[in-house]
C-alpha atoms as a PDB file:
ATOM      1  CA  UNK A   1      -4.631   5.525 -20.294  1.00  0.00           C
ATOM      2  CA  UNK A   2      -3.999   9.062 -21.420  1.00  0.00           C
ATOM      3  CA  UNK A   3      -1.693  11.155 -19.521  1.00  0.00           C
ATOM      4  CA  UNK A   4      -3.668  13.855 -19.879  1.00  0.00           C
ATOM      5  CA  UNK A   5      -5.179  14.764 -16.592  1.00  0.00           C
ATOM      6  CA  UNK A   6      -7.974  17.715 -15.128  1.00  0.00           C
ATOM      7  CA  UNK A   7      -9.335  17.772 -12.035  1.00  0.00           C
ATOM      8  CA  UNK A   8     -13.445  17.137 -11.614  1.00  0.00           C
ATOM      9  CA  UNK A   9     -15.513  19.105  -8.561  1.00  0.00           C
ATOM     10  CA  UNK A  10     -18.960  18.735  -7.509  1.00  0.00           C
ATOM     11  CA  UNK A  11     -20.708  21.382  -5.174  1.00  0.00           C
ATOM     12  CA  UNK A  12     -24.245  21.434  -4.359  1.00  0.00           C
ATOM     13  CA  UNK A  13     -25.373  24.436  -2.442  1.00  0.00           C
ATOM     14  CA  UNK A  14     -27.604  24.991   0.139  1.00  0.00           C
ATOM     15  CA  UNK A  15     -28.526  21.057   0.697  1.00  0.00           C
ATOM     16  CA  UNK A  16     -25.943  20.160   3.122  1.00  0.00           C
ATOM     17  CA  UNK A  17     -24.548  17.707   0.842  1.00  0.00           C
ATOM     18  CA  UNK A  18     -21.515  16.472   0.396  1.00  0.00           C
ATOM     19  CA  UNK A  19     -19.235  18.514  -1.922  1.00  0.00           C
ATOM     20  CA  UNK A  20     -16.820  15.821  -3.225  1.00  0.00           C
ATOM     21  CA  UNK A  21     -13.132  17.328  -5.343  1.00  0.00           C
ATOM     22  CA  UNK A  22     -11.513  14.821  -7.454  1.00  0.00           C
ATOM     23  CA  UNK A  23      -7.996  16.272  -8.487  1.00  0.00           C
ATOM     24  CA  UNK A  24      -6.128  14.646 -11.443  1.00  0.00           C
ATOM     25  CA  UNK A  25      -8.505  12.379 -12.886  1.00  0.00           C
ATOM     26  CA  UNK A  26      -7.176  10.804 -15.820  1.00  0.00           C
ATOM     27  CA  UNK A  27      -8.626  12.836 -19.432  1.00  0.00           C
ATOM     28  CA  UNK A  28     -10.154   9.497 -20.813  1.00  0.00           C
ATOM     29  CA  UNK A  29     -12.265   8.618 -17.596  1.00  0.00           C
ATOM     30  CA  UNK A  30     -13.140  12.367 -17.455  1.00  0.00           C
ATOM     31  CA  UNK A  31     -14.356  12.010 -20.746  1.00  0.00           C
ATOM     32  CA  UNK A  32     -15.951   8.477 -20.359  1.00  0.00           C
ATOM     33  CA  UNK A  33     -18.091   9.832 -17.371  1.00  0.00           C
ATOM     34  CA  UNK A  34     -19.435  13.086 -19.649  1.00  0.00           C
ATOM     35  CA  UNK A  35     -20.282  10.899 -22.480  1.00  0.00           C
ATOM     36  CA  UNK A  36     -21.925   8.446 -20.406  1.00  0.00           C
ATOM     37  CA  UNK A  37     -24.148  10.693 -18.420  1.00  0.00           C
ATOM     38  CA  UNK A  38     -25.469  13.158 -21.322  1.00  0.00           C
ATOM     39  CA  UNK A  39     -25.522  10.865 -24.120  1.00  0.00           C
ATOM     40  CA  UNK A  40     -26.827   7.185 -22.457  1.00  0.00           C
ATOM     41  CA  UNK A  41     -28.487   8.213 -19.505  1.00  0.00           C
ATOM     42  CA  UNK A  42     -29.295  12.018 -19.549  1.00  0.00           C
ATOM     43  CA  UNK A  43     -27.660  13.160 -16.596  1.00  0.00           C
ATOM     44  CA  UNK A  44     -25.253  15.753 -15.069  1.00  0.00           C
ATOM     45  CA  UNK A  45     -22.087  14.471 -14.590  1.00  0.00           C
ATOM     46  CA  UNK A  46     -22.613  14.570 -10.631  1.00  0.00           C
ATOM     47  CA  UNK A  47     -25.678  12.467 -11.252  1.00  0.00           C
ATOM     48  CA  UNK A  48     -23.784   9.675 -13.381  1.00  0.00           C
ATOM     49  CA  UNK A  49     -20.965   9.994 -10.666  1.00  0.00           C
ATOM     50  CA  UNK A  50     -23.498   9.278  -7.701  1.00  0.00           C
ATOM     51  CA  UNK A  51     -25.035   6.419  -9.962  1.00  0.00           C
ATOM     52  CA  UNK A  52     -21.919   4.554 -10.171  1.00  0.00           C
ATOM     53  CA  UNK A  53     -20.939   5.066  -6.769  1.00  0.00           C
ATOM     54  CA  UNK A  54     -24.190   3.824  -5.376  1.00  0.00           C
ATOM     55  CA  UNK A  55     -24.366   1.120  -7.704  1.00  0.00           C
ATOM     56  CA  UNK A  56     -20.697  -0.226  -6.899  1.00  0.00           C
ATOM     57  CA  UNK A  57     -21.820  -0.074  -3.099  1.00  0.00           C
ATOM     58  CA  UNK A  58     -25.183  -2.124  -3.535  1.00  0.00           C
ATOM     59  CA  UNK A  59     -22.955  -4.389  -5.602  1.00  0.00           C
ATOM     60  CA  UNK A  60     -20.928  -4.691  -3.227  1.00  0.00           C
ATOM     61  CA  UNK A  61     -23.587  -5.670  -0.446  1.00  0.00           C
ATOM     62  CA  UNK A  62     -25.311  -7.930  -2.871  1.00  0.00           C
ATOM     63  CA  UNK A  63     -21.651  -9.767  -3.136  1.00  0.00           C
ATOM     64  CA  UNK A  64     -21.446 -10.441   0.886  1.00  0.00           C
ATOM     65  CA  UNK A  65     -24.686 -11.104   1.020  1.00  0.00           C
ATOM     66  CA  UNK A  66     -24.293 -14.366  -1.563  1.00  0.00           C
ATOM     67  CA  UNK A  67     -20.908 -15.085   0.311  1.00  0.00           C
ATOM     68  CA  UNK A  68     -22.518 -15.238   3.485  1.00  0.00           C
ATOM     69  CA  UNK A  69     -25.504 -17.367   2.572  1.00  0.00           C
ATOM     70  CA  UNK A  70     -23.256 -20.061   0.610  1.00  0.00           C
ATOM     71  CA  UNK A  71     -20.958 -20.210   3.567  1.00  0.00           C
ATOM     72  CA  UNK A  72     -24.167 -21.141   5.603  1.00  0.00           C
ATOM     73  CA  UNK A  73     -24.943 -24.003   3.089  1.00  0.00           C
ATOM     74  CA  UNK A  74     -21.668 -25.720   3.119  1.00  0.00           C
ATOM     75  CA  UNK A  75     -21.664 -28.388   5.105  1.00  0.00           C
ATOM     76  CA  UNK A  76     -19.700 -28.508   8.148  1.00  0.00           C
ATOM     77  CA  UNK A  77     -16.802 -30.908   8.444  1.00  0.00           C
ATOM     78  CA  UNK A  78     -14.185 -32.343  11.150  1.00  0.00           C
ATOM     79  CA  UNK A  79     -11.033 -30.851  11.893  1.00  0.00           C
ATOM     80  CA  UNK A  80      -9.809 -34.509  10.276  1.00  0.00           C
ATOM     81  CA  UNK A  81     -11.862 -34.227   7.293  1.00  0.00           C
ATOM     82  CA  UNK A  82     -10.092 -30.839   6.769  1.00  0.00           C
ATOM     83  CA  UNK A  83      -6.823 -32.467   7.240  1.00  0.00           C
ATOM     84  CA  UNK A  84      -7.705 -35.482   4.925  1.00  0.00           C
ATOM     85  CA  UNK A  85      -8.577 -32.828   2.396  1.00  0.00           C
ATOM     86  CA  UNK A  86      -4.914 -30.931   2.824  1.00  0.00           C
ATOM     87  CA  UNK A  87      -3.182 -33.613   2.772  1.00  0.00           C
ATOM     88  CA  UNK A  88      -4.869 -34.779  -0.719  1.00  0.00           C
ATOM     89  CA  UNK A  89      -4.246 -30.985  -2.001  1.00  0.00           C
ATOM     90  CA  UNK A  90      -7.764 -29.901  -1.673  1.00  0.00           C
ATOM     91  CA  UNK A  91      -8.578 -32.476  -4.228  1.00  0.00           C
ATOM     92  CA  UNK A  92     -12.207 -33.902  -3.925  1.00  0.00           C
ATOM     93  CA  UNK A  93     -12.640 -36.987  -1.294  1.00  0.00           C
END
């Protein structure tokens, strides 16, 4: 990573939005986050910046959302089972 480092501001007036200041952002993620929102996506950088922060949420959600629905299909099992189990080193019974 470059040592290089600028900070990054985003204002948006009159909306009541949030104005978010990111001081000392590394140059090559700087430059990363330009490139990718004119050149790929067509975007202001405050627009790619919202993107990704959005998407990482939703990801996010999606991720508990599979954790939580596979813990509900494992099967429950004894308090001995679960000891058996240990005891083997979590090897399969």
């Amino acid at each position: 990573m470059s040592s290089s480092r600028r900070a990054c501001q985003s204002k948006r007036a009159g909306n009541g939005g949030l104005t978010v200041t990111t001081p000392d952002i590394p140059e090559d993620w700087a430059s990363r986050l330009e490139s990718c929102a004119q050149q790929q996506h067509g975007r202001s950088v405050e627009q790619e910046a919202l993107r990704l922060i959005e998407g990482g949420v939703t990801d996010r959600e999606e991720i508990f959302r599979r954790i939580r629905q596979r813990w509900n299909e494992l099967p429950l099992v004894s308090p001995a089972e679960a000891a058996t189990w240990i005891e083997r080193g979590g090897s399969e019974p």
